[in-house]
C-alpha atoms as a PDB file:
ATOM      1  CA  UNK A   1     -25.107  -8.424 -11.371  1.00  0.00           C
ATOM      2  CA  UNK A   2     -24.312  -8.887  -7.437  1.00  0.00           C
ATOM      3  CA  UNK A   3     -25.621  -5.376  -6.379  1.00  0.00           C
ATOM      4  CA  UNK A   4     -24.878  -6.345  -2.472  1.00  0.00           C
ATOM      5  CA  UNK A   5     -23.835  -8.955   0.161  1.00  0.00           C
ATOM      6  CA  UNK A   6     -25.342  -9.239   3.379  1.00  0.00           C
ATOM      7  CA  UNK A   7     -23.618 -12.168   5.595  1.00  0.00           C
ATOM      8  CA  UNK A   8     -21.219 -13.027   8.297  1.00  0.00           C
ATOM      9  CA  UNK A   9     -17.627 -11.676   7.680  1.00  0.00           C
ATOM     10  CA  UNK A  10     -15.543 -15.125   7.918  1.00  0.00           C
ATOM     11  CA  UNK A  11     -12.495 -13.228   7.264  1.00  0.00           C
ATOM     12  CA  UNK A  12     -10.142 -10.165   6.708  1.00  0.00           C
ATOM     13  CA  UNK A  13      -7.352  -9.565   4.827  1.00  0.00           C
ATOM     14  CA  UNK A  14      -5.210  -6.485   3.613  1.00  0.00           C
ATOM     15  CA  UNK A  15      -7.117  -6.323   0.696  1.00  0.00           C
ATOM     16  CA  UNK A  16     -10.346  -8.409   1.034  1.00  0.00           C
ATOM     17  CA  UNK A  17     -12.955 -10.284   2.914  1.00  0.00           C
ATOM     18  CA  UNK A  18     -14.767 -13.538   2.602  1.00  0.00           C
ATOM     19  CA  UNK A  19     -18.475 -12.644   3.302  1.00  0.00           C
ATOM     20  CA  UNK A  20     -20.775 -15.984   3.817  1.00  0.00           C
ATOM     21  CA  UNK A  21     -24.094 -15.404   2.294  1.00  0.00           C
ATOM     22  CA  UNK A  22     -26.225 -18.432   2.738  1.00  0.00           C
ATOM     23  CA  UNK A  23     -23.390 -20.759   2.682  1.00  0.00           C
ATOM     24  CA  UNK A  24     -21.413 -19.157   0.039  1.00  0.00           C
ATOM     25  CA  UNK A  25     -18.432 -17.242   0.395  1.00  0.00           C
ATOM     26  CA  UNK A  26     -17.597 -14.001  -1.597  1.00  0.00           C
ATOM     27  CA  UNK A  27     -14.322 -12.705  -1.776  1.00  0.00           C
ATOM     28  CA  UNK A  28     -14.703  -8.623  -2.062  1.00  0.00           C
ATOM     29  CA  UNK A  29     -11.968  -6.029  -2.310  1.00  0.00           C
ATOM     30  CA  UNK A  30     -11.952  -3.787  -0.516  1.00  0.00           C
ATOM     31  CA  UNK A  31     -10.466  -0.600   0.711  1.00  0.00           C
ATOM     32  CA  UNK A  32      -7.989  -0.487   3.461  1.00  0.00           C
ATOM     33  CA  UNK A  33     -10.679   2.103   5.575  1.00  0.00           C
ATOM     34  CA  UNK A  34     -13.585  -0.153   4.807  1.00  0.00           C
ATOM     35  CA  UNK A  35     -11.770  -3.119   5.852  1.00  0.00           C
ATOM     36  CA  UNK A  36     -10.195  -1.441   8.852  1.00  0.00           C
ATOM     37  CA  UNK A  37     -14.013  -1.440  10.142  1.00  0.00           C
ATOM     38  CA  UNK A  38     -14.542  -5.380   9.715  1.00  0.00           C
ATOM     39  CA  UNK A  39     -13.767  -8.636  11.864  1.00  0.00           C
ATOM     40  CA  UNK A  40     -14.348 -12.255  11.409  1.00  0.00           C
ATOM     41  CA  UNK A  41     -18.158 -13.229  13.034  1.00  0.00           C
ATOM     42  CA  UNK A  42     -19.626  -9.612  12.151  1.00  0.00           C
ATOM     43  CA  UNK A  43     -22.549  -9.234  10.862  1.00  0.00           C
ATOM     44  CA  UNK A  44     -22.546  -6.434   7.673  1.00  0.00           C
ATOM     45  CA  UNK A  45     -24.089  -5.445   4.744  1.00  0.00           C
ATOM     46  CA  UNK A  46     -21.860  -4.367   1.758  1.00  0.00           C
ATOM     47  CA  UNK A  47     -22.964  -2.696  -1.646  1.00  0.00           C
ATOM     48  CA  UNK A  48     -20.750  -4.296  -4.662  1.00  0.00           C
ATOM     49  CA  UNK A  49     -19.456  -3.659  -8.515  1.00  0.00           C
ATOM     50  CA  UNK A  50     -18.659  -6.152 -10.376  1.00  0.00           C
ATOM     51  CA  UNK A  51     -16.039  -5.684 -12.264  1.00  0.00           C
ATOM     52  CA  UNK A  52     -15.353  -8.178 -15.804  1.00  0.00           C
ATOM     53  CA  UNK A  53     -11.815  -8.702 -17.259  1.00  0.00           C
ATOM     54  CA  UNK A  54      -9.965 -10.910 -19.519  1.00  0.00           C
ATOM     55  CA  UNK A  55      -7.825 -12.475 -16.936  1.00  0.00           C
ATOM     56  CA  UNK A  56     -10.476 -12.469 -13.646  1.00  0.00           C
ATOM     57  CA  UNK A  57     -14.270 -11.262 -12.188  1.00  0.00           C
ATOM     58  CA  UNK A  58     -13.815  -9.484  -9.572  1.00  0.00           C
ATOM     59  CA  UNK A  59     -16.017  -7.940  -6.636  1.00  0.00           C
ATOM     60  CA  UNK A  60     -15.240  -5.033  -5.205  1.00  0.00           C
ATOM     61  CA  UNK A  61     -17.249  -3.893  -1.965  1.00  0.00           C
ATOM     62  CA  UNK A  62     -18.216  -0.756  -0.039  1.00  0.00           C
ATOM     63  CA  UNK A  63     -19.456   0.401   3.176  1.00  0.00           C
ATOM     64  CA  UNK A  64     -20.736   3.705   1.957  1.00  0.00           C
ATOM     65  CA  UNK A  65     -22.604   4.484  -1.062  1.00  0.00           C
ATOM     66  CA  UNK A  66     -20.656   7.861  -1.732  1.00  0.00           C
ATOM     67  CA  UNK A  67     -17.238   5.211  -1.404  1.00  0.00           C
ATOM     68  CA  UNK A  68     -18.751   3.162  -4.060  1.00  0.00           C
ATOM     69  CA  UNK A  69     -19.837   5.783  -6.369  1.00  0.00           C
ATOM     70  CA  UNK A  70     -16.329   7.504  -6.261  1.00  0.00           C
ATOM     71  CA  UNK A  71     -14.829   4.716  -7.505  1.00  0.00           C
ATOM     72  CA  UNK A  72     -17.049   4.432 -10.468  1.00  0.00           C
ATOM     73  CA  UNK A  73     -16.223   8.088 -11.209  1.00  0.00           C
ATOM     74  CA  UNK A  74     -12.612   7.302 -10.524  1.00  0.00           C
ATOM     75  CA  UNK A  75     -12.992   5.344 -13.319  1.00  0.00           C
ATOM     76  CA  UNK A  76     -14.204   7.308 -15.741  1.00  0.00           C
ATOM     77  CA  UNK A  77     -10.832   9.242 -15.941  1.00  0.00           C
ATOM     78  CA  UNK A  78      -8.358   7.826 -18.564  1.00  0.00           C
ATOM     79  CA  UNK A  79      -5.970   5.592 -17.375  1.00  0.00           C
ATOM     80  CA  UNK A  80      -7.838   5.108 -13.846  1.00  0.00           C
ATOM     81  CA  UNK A  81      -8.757   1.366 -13.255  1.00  0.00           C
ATOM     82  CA  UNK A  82     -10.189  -0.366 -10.502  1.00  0.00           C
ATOM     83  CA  UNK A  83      -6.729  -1.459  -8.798  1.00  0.00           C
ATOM     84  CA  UNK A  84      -5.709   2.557  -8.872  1.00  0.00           C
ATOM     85  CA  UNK A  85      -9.327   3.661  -8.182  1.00  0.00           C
ATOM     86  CA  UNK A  86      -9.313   1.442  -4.791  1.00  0.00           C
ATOM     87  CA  UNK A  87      -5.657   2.420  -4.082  1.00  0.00           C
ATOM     88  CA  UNK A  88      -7.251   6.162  -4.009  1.00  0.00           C
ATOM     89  CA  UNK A  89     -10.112   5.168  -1.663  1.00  0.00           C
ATOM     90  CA  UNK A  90      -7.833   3.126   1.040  1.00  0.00           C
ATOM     91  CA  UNK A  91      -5.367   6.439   1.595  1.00  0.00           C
ATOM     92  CA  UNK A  92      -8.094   8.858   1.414  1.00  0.00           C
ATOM     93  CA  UNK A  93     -11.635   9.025   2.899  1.00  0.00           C
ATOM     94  CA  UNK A  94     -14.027  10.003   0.413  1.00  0.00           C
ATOM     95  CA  UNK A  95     -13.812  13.800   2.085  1.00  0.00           C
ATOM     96  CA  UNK A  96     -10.445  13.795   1.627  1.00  0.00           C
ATOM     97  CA  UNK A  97     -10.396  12.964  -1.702  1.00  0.00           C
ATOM     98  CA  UNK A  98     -13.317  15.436  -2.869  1.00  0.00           C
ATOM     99  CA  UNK A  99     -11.338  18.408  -0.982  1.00  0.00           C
ATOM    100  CA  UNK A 100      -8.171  17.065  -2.871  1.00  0.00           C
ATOM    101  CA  UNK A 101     -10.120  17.707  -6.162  1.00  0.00           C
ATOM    102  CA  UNK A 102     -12.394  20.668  -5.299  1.00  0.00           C
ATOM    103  CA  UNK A 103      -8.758  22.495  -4.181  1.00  0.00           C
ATOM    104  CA  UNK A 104      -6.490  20.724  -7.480  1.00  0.00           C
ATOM    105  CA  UNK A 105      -4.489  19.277  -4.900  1.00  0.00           C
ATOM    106  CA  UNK A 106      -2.478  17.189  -6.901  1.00  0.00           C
ATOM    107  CA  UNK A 107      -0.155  16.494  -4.197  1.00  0.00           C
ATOM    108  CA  UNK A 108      -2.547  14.801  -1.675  1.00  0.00           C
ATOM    109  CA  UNK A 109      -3.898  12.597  -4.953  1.00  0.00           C
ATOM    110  CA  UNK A 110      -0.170  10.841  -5.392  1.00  0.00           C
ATOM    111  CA  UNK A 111      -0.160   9.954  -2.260  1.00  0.00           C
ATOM    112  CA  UNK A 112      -2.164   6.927  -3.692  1.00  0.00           C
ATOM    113  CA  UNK A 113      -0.295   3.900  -4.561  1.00  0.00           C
ATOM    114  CA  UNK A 114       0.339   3.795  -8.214  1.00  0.00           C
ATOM    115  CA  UNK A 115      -1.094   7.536  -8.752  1.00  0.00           C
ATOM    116  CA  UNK A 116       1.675   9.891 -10.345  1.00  0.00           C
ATOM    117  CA  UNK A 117       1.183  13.322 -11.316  1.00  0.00           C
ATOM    118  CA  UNK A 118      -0.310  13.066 -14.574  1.00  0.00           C
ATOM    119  CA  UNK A 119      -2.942  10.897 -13.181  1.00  0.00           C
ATOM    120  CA  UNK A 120      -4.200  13.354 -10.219  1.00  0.00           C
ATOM    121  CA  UNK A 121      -4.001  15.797 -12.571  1.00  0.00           C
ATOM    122  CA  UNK A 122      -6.565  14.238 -15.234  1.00  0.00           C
ATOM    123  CA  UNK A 123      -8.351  13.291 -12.198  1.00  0.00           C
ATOM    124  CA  UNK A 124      -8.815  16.757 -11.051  1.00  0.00           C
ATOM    125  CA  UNK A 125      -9.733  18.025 -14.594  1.00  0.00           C
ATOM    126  CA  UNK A 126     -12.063  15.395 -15.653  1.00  0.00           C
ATOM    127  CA  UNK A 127     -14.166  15.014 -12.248  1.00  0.00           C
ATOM    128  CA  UNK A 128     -14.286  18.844 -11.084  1.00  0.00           C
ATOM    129  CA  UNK A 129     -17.112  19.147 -13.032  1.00  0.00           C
ATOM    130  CA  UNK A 130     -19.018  15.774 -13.172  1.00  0.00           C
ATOM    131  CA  UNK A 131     -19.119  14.911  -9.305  1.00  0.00           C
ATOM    132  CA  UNK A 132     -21.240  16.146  -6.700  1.00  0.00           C
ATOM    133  CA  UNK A 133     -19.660  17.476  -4.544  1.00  0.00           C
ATOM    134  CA  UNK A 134     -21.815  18.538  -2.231  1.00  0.00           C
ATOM    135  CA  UNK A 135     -24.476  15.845  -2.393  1.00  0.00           C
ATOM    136  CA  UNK A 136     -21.473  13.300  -1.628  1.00  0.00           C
ATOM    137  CA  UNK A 137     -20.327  14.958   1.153  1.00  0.00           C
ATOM    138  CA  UNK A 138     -23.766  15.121   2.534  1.00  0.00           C
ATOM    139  CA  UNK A 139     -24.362  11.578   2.454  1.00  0.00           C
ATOM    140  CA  UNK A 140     -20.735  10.410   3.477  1.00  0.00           C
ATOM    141  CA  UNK A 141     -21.458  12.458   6.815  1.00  0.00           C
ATOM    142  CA  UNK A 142     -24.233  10.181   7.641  1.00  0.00           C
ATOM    143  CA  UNK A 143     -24.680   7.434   9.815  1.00  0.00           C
ATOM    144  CA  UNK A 144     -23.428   4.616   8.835  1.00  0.00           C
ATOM    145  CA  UNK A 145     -27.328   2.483   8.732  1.00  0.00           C
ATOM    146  CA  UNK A 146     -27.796   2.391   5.112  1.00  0.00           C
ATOM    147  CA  UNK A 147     -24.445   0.656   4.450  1.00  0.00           C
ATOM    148  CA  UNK A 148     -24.400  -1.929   7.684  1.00  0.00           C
ATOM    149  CA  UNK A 149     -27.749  -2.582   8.895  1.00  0.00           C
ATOM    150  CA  UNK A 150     -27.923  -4.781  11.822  1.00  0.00           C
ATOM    151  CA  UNK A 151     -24.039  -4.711  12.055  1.00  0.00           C
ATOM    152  CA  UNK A 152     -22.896  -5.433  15.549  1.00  0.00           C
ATOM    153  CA  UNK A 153     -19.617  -4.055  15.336  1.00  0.00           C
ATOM    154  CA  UNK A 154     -16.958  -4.135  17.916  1.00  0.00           C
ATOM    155  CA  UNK A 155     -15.028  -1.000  18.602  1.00  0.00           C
ATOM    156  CA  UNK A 156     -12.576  -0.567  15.530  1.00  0.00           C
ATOM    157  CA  UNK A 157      -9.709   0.689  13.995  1.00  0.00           C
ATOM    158  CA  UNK A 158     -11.609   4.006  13.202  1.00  0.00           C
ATOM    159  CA  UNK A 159     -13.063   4.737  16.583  1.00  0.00           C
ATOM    160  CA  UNK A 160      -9.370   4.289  18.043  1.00  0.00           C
ATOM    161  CA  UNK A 161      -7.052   6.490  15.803  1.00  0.00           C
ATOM    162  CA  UNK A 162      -7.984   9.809  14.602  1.00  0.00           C
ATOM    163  CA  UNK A 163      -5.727   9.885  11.317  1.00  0.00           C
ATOM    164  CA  UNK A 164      -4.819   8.617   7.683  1.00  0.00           C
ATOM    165  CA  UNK A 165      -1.121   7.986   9.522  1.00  0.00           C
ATOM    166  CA  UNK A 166      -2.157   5.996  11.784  1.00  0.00           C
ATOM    167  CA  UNK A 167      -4.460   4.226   8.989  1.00  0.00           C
ATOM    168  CA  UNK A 168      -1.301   3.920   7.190  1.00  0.00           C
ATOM    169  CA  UNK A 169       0.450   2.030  10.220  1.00  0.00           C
ATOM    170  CA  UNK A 170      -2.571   0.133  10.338  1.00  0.00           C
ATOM    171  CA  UNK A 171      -2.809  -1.009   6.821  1.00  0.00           C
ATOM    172  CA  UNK A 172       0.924  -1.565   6.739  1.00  0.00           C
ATOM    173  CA  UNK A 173       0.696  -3.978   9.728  1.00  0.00           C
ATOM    174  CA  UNK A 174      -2.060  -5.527   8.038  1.00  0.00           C
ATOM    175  CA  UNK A 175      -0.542  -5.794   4.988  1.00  0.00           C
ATOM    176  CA  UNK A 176       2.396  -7.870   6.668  1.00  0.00           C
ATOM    177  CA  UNK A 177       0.348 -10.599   8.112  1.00  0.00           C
ATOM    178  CA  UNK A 178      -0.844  -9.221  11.291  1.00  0.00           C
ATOM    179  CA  UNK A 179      -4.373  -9.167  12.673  1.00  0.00           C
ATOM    180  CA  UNK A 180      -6.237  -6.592  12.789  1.00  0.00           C
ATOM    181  CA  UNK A 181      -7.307  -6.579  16.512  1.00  0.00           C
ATOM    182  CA  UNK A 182      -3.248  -7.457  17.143  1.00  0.00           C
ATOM    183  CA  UNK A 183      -2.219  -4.679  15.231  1.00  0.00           C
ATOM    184  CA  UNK A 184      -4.446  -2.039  16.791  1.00  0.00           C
ATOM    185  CA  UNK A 185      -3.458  -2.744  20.037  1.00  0.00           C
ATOM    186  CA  UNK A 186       0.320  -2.721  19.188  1.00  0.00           C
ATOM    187  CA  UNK A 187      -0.009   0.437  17.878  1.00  0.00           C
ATOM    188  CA  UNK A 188      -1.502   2.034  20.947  1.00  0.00           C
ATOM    189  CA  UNK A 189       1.163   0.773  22.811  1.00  0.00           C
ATOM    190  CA  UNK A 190       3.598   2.224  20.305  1.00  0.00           C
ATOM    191  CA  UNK A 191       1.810   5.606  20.770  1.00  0.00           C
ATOM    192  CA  UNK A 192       2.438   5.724  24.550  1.00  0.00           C
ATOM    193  CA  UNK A 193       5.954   4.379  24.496  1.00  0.00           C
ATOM    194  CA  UNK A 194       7.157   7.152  21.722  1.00  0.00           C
ATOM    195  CA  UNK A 195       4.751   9.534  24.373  1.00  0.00           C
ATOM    196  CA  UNK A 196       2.159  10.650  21.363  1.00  0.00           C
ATOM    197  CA  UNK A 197      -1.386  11.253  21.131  1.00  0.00           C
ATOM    198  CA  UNK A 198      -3.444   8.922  19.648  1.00  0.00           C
ATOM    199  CA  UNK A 199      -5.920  12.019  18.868  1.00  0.00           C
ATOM    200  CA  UNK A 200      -3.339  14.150  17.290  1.00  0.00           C
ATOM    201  CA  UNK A 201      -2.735  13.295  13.782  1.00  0.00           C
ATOM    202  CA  UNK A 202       0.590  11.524  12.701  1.00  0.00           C
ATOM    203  CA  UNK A 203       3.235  13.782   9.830  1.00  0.00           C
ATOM    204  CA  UNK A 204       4.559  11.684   7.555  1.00  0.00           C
ATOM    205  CA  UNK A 205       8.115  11.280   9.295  1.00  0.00           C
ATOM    206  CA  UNK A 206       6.115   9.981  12.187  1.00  0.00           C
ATOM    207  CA  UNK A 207       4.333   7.139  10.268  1.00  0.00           C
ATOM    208  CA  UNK A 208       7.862   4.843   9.618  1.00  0.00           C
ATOM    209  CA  UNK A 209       8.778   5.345  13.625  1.00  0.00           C
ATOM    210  CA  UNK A 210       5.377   4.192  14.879  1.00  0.00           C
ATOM    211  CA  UNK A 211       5.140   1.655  12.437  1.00  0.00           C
ATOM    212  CA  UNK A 212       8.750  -0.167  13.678  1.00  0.00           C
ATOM    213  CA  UNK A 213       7.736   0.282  17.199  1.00  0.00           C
ATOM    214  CA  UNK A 214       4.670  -1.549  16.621  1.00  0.00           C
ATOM    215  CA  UNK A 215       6.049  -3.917  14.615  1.00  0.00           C
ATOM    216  CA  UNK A 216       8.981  -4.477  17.637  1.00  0.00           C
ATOM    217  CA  UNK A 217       5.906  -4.939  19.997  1.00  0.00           C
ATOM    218  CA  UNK A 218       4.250  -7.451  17.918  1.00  0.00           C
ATOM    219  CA  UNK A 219       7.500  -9.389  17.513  1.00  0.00           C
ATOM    220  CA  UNK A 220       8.173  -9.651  20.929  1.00  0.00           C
ATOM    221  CA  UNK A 221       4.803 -11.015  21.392  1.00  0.00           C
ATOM    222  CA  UNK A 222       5.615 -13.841  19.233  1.00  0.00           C
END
């Protein structure tokens, strides 16, 4: 059992990262917020599950131990794998998520990918009583040490945008091919042109708009 990598990031996708660890390379999944935090050359330390299929082995990582052990619990509720589970944890920050289940807020749960109704539902029913909240909360609000010691990370995607919209702009850019570092900066520029603040959080109409003007900046950088 892999119970952690530390290495040099070589690279970053929408949904993973290679991490070297004494000349091999790992590919981890990973959420969209965890990955959001990680760049090629970085130094980082990530805790891992391993998780065993018929068709693949697969490792997923985390930044946070409270991340990690959320999507174990995830798991635990019928008809919750590990694709859903880590859908759950890239659109909401383990916070989020918690609230969303200490207030049976079924709606903020589907805004997963591939959550419906039913499935926040037996979320909220079978982990109300068998998480922590408190305890998880506690330890998410920490520093960030215990999951990337001797990290020397550059300013990222969370220090610049204030939001799970923005995150969402972020991940979608991502998701089409773009760099990280390229799609940051396009969508600060997008921000000013449309004249919004990057510290006030994005509604959901917002989220399509700033996500074309970015993606008109980045094309005309082409």
């Amino acid at each position: 059992m892999i119970a952690s990598l530390h290495g040099e990031v070589l690279s970053v996708t929408a949904s993973q990262a290679v991490i070297e660890v004494a000349g091999v390379g790992y590919s981890v999944r990973m959420s969209g917020k965890d990955l959001a935090s990680l760049h090629a050359g970085q130094d980082v330390r990530v805790l891992t599950t391993m998780s065993v299929s018929q068709d693949a082995i697969t490792l997923f990582g985390f930044l946070h131990h409270a991340s990690q052990e959320l999507f174990a619990q995830l798991q635990k509720t019928s008809g919750i794998g590990p694709k859903v589970a880590m859908a759950i944890l890239s659109t909401l920050s383990p916070q989020e998520l918690l609230q969303a289940i200490r207030e049976n807020n079924v709606t903020t749960l589907t805004r997963a990918p591939g959550l419906g109704k039913k499935g926040a539902q037996k979320i909220i029913v079978e982990l109300s009583g068998s998480v922590n909240l408190d305890a998880l909360i506690s330890e998410e609000g920490e520093s960030d040490e215990s999951a990337a010691l001797g990290a020397s990370r550059a300013k990222t995607a969370e220090d610049d945008f204030a939001d799970s919209g923005t995150h969402q702009v972020l991940q979608g850019l991502m998701s089409l091919g773009w760099q990280q570092r390229d799609a940051v900066d396009a969508i600060t520029l997008a921000l000013e042109d449309l004249g919004l603040d990057a510290d006030t959080p994005l509604d959901s109409a917002q989220v399509p708009v700033v996500l074309r003007h970015a993606l008109t900046r980045l094309d005309r950088g082409r």
